[in-house]
PDB file of N, CA and C in Angstrom:
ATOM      1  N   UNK A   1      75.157  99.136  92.875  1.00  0.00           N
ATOM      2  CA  UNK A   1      74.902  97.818  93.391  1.00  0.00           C
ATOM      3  C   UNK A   1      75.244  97.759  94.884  1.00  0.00           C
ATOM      4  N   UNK A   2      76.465  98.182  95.408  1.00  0.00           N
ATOM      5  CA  UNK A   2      77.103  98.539  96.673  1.00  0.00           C
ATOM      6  C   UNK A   2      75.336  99.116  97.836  1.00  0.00           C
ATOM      7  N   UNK A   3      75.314 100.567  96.618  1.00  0.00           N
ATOM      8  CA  UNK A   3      73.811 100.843  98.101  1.00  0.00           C
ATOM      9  C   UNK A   3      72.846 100.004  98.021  1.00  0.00           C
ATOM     10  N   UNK A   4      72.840  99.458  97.459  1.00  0.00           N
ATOM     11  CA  UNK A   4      71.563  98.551  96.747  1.00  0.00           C
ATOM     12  C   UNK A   4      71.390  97.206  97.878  1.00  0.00           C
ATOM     13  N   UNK A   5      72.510  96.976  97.795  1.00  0.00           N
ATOM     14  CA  UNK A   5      72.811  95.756  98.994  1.00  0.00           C
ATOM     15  C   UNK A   5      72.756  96.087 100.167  1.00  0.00           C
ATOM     16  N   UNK A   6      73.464  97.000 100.522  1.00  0.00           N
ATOM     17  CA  UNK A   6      74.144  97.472 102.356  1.00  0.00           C
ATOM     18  C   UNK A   6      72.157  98.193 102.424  1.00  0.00           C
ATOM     19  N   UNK A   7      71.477  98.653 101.598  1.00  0.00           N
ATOM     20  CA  UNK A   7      69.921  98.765 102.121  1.00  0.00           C
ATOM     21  C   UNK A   7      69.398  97.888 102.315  1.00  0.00           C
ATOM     22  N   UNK A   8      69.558  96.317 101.716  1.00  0.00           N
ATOM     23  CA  UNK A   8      68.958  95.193 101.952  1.00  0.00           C
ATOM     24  C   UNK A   8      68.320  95.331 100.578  1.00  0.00           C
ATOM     25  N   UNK A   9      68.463  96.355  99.453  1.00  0.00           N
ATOM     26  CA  UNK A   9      67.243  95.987  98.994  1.00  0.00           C
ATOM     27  C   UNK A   9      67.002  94.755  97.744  1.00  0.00           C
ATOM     28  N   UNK A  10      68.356  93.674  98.214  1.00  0.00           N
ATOM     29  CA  UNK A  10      68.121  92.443  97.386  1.00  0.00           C
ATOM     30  C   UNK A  10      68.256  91.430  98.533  1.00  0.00           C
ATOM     31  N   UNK A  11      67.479  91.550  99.424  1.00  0.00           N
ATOM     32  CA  UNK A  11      67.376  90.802 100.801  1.00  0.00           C
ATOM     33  C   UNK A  11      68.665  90.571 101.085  1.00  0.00           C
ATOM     34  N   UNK A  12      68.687  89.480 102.212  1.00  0.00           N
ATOM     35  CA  UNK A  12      70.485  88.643 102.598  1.00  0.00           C
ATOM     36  C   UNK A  12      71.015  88.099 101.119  1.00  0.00           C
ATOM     37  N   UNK A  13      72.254  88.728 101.182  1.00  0.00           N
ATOM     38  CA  UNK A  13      73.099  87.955 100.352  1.00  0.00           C
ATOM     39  C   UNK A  13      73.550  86.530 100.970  1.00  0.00           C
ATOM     40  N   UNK A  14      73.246  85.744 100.071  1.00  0.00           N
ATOM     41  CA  UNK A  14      73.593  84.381 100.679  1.00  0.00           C
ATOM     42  C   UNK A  14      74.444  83.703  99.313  1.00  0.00           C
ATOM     43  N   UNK A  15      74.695  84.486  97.898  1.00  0.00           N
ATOM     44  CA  UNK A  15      75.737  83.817  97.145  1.00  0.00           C
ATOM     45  C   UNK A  15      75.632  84.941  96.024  1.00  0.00           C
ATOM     46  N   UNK A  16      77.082  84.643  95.409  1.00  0.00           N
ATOM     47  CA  UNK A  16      77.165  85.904  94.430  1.00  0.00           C
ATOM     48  C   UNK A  16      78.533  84.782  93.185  1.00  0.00           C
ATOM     49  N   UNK A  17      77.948  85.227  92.192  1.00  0.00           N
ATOM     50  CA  UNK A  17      78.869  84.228  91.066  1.00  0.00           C
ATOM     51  C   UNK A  17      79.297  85.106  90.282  1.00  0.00           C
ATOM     52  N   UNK A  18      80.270  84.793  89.501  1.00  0.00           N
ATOM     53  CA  UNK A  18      81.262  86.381  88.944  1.00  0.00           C
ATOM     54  C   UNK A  18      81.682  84.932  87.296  1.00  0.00           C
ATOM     55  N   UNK A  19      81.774  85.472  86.157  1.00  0.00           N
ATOM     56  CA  UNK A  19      81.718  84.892  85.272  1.00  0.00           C
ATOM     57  C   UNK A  19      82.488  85.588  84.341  1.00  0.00           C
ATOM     58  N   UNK A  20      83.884  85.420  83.667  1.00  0.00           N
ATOM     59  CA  UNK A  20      84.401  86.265  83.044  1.00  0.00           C
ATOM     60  C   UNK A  20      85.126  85.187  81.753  1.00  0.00           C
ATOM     61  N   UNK A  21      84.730  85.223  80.297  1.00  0.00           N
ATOM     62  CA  UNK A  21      84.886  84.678  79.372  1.00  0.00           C
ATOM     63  C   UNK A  21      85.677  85.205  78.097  1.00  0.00           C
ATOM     64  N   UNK A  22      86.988  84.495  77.646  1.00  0.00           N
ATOM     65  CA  UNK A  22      87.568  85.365  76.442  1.00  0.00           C
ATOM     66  C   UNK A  22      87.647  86.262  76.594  1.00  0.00           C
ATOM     67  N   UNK A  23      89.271  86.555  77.438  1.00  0.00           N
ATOM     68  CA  UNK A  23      89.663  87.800  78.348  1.00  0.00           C
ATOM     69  C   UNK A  23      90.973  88.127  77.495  1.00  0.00           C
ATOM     70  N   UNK A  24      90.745  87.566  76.030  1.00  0.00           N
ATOM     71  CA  UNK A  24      92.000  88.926  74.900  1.00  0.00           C
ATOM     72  C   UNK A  24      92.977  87.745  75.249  1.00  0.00           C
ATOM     73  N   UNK A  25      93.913  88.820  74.969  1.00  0.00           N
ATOM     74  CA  UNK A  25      95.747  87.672  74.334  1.00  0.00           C
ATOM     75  C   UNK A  25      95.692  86.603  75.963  1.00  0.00           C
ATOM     76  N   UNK A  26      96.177  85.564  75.362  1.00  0.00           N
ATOM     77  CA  UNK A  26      96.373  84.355  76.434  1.00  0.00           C
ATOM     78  C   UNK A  26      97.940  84.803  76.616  1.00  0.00           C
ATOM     79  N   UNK A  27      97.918  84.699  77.808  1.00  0.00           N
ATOM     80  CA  UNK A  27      99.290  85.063  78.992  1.00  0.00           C
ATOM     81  C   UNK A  27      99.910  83.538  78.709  1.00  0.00           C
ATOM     82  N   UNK A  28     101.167  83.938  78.527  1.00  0.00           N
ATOM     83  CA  UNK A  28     102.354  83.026  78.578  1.00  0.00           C
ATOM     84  C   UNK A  28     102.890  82.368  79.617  1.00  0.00           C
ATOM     85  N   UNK A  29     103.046  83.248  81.200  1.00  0.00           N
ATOM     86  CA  UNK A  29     103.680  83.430  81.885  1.00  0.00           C
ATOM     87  C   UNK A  29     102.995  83.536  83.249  1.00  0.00           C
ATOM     88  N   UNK A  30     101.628  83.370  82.866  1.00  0.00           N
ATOM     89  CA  UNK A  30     100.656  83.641  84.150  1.00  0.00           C
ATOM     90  C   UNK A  30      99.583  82.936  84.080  1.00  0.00           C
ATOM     91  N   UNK A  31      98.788  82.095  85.266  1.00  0.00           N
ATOM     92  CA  UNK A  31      97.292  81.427  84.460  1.00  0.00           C
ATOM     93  C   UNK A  31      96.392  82.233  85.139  1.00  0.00           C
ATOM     94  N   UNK A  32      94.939  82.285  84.423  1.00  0.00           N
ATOM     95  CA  UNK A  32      94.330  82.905  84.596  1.00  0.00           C
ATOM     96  C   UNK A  32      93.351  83.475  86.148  1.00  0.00           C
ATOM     97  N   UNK A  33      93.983  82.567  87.140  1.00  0.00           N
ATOM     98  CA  UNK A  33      93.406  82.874  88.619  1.00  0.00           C
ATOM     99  C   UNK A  33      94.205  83.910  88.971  1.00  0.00           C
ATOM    100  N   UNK A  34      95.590  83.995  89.039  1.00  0.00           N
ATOM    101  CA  UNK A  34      96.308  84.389  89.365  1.00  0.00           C
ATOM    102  C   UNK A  34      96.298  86.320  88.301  1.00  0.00           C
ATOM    103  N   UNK A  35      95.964  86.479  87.301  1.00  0.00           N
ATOM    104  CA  UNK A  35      95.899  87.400  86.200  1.00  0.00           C
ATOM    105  C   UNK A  35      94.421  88.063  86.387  1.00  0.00           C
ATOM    106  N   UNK A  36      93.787  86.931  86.709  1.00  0.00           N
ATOM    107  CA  UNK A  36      92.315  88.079  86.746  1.00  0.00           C
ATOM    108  C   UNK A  36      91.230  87.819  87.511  1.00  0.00           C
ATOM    109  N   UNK A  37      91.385  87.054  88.894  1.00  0.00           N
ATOM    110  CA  UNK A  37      90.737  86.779  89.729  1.00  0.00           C
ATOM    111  C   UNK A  37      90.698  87.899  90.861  1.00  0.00           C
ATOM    112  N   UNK A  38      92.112  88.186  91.134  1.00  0.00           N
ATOM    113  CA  UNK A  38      92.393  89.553  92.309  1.00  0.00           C
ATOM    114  C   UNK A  38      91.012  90.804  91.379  1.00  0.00           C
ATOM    115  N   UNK A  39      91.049  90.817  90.968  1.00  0.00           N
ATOM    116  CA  UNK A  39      89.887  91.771  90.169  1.00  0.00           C
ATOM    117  C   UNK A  39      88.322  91.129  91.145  1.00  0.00           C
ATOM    118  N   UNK A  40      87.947  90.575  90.489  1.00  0.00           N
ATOM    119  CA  UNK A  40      86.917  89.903  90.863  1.00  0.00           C
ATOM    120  C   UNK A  40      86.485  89.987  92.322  1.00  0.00           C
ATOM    121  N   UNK A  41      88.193  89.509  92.802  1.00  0.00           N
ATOM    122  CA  UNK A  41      88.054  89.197  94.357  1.00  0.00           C
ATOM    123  C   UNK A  41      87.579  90.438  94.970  1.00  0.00           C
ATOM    124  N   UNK A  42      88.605  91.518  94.185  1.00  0.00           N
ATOM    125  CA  UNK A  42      88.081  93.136  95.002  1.00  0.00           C
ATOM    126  C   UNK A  42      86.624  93.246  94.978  1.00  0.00           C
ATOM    127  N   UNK A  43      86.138  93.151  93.761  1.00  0.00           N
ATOM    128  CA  UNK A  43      84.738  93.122  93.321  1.00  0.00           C
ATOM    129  C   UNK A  43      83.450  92.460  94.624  1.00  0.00           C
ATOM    130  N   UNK A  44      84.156  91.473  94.414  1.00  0.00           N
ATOM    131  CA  UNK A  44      83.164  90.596  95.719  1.00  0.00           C
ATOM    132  C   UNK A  44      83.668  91.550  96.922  1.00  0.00           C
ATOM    133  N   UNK A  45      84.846  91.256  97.599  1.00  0.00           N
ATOM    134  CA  UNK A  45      84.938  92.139  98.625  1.00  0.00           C
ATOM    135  C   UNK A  45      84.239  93.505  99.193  1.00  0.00           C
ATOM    136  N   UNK A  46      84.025  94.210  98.058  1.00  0.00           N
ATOM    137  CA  UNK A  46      83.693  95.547  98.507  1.00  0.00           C
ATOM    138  C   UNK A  46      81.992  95.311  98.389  1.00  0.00           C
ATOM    139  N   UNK A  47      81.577  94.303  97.640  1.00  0.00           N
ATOM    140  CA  UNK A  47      80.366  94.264  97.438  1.00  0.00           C
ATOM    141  C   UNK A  47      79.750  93.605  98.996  1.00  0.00           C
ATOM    142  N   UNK A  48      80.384  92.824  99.511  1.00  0.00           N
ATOM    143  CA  UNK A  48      80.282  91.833 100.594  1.00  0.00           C
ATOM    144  C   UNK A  48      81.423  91.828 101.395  1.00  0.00           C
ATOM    145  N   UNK A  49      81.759  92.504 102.420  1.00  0.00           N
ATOM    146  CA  UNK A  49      82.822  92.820 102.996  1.00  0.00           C
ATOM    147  C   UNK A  49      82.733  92.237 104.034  1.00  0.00           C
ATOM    148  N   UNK A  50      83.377  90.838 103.941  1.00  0.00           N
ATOM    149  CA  UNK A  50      83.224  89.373 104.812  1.00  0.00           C
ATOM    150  C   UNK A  50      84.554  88.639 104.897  1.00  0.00           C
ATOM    151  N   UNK A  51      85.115  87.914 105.729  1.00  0.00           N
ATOM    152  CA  UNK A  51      86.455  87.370 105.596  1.00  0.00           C
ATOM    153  C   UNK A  51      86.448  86.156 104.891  1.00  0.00           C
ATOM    154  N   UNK A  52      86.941  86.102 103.991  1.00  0.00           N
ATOM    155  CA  UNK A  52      87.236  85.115 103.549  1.00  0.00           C
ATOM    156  C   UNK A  52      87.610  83.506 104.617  1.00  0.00           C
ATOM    157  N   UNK A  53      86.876  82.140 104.318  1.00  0.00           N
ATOM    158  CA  UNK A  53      87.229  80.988 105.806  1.00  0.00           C
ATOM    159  C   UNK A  53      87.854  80.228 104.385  1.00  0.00           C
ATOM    160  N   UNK A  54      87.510  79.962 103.145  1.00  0.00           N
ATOM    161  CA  UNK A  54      87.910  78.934 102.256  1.00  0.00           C
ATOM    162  C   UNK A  54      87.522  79.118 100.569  1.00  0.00           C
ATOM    163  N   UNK A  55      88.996  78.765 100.059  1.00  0.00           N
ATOM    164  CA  UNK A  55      89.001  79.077  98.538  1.00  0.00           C
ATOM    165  C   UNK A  55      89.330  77.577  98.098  1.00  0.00           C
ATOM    166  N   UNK A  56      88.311  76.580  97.325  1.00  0.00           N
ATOM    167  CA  UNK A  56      88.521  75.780  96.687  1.00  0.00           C
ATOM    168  C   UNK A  56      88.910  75.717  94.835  1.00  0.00           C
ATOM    169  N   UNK A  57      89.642  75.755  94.633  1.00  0.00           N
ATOM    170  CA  UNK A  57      89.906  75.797  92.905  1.00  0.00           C
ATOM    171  C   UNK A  57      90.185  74.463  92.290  1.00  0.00           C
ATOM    172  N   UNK A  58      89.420  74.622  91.085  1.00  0.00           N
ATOM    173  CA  UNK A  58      89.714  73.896  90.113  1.00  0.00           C
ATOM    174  C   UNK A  58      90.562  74.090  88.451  1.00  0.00           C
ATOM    175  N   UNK A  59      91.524  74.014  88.186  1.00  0.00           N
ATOM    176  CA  UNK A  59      92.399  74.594  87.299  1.00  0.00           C
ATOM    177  C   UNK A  59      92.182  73.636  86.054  1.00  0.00           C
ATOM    178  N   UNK A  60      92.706  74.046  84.876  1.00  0.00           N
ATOM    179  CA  UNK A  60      92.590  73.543  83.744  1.00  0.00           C
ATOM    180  C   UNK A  60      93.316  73.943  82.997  1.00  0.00           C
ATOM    181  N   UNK A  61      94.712  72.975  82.239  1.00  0.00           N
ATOM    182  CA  UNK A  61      95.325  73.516  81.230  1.00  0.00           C
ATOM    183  C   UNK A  61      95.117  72.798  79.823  1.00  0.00           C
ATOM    184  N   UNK A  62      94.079  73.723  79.341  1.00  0.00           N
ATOM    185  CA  UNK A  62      94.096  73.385  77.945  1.00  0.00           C
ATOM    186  C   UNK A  62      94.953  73.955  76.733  1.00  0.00           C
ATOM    187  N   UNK A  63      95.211  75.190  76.647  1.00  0.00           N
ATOM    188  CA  UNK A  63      96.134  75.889  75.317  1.00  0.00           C
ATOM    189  C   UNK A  63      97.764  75.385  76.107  1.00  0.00           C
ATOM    190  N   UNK A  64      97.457  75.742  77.154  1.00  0.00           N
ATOM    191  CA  UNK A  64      99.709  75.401  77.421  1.00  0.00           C
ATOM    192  C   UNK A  64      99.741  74.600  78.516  1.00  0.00           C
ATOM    193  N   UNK A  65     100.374  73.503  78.363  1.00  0.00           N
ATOM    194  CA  UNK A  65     100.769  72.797  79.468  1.00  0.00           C
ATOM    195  C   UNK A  65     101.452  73.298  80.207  1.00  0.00           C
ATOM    196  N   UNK A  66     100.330  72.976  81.587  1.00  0.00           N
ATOM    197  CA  UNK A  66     101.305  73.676  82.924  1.00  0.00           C
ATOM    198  C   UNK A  66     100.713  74.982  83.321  1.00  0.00           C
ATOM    199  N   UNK A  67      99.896  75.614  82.304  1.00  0.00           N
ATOM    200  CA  UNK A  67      99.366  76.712  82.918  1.00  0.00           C
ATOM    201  C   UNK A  67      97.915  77.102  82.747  1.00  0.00           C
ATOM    202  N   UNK A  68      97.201  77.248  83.904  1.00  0.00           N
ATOM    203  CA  UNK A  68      95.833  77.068  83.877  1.00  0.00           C
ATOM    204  C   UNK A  68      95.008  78.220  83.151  1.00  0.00           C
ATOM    205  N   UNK A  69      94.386  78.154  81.786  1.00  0.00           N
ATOM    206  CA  UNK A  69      93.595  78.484  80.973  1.00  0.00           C
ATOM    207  C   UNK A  69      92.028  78.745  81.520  1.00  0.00           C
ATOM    208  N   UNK A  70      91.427  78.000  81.910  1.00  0.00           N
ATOM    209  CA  UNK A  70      90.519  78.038  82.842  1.00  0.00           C
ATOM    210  C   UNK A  70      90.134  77.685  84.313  1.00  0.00           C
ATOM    211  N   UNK A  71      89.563  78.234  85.343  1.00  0.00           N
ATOM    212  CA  UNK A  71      89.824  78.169  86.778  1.00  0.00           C
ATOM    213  C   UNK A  71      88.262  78.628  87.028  1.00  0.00           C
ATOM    214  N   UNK A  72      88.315  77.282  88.226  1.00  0.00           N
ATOM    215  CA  UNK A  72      86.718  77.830  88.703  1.00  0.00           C
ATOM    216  C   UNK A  72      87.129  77.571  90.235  1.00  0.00           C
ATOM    217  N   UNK A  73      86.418  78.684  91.073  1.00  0.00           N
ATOM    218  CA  UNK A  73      86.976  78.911  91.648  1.00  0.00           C
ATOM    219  C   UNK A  73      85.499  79.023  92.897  1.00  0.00           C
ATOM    220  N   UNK A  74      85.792  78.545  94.199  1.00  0.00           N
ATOM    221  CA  UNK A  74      84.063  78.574  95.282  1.00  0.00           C
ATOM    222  C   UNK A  74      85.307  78.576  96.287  1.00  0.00           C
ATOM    223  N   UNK A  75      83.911  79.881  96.933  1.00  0.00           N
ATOM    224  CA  UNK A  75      84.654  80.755  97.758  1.00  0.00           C
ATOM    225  C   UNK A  75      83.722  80.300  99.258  1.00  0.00           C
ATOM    226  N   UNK A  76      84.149  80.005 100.345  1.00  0.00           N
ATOM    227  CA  UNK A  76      83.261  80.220 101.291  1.00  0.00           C
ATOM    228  C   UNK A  76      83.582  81.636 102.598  1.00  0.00           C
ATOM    229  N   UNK A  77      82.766  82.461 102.844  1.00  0.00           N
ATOM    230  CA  UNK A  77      82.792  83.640 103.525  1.00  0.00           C
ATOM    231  C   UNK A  77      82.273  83.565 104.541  1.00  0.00           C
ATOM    232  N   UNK A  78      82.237  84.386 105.454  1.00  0.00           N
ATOM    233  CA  UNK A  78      82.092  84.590 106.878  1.00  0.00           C
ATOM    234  C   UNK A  78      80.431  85.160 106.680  1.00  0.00           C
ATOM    235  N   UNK A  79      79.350  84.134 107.750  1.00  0.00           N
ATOM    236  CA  UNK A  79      78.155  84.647 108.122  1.00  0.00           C
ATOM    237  C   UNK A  79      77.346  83.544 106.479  1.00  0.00           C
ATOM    238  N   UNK A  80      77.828  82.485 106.583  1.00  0.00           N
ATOM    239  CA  UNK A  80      77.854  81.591 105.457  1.00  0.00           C
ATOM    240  C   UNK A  80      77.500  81.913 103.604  1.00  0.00           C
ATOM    241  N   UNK A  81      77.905  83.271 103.618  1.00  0.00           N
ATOM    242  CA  UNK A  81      78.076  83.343 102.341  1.00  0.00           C
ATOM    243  C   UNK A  81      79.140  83.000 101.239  1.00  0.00           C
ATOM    244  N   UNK A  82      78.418  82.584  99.893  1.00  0.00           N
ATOM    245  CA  UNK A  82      79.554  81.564  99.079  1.00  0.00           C
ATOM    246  C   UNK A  82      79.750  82.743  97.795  1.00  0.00           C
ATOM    247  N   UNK A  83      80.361  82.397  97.695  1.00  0.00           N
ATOM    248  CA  UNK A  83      81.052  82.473  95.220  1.00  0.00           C
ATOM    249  C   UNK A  83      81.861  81.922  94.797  1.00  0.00           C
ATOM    250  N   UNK A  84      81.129  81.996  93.559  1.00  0.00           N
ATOM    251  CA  UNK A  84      81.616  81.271  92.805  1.00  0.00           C
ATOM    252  C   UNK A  84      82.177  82.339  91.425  1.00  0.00           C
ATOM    253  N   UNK A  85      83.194  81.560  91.354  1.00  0.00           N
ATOM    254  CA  UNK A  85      83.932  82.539  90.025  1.00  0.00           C
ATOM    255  C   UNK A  85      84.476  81.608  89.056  1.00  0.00           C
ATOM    256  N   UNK A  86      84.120  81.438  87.769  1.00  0.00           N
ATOM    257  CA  UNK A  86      84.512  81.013  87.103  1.00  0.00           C
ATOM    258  C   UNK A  86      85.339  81.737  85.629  1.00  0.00           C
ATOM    259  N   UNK A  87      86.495  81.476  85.326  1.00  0.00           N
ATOM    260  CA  UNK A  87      87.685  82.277  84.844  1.00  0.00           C
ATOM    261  C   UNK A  87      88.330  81.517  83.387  1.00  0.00           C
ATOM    262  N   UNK A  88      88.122  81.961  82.703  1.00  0.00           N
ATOM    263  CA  UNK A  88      88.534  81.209  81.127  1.00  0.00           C
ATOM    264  C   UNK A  88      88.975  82.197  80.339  1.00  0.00           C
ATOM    265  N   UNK A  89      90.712  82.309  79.781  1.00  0.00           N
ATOM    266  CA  UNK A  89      90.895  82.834  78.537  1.00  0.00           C
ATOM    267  C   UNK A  89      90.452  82.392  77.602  1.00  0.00           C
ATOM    268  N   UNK A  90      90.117  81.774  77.296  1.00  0.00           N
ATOM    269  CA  UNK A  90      89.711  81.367  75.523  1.00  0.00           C
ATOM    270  C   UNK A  90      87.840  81.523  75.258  1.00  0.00           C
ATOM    271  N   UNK A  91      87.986  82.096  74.158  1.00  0.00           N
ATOM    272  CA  UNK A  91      86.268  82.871  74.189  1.00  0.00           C
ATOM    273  C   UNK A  91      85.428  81.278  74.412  1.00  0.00           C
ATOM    274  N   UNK A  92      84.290  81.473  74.681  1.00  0.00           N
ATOM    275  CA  UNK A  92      83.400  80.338  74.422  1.00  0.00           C
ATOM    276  C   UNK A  92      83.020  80.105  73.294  1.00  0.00           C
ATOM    277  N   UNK A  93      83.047  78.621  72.971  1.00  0.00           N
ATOM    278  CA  UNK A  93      82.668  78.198  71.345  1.00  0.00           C
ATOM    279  C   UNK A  93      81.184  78.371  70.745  1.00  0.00           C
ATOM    280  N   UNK A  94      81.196  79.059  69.765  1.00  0.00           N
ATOM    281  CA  UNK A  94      79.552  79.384  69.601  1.00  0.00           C
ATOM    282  C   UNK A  94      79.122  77.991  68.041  1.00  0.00           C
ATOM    283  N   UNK A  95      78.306  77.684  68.610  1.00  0.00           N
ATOM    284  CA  UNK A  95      77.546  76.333  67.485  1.00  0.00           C
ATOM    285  C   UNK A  95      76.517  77.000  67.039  1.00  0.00           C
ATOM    286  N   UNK A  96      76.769  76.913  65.615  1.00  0.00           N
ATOM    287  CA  UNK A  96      75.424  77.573  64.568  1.00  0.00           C
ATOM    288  C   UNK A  96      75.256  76.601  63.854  1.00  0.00           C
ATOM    289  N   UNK A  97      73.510  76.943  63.994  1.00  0.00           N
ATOM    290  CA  UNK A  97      73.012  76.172  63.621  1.00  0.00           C
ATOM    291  C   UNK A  97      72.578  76.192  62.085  1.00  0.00           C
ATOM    292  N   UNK A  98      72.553  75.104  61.126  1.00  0.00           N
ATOM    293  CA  UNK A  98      72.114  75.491  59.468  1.00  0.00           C
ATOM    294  C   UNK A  98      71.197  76.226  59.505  1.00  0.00           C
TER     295      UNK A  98
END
């Protein structure tokens, strides 16, 4: 993906979204920006190697009070590129239908 980009051959990057769902045992002691975003972040970084100007987050504690379960997270980068990362321990609920 790395040569794929730095050739142009998915034109200007102008936004990149990172999506990571029902990420195993829920952390006690840590919420999930902080546990598995630095991942991500490398991810974007090396993919788009731009300075970071602004990180807006939105946190959510649903399983433990006080510690954020889900986190969405918009990034703004240098040469106006954005991401978005959105971050949830708990799997997504699947609805079946009769």
């Amino acid at each position: 993906m790395k040569r794929i980009i730095d050739r142009g051959g998915l034109g200007e990057v102008c936004h990149l979204s990172f999506e990571r769902l029902g990420m195993g045992r829920i952390k006690r002691d840590s919420n999930v920006w902080w546990n598995s975003a630095p991942h991500d972040l490398a991810i974007l970084l090396y993919l788009v190697p731009r300075r970071v100007l602004e990180v807006r987050l939105h946190e959510h504690c649903y399983l433990q009070p006080g510690i954020a379960d889900m986190v969405v997270g918009d990034l703004e980068l240098e040469g106006g590129v954005s991401a978005h990362l959105y971050l949830k321990l708990a799997p997504p609920r699947e609805d079946r239908q009769p």
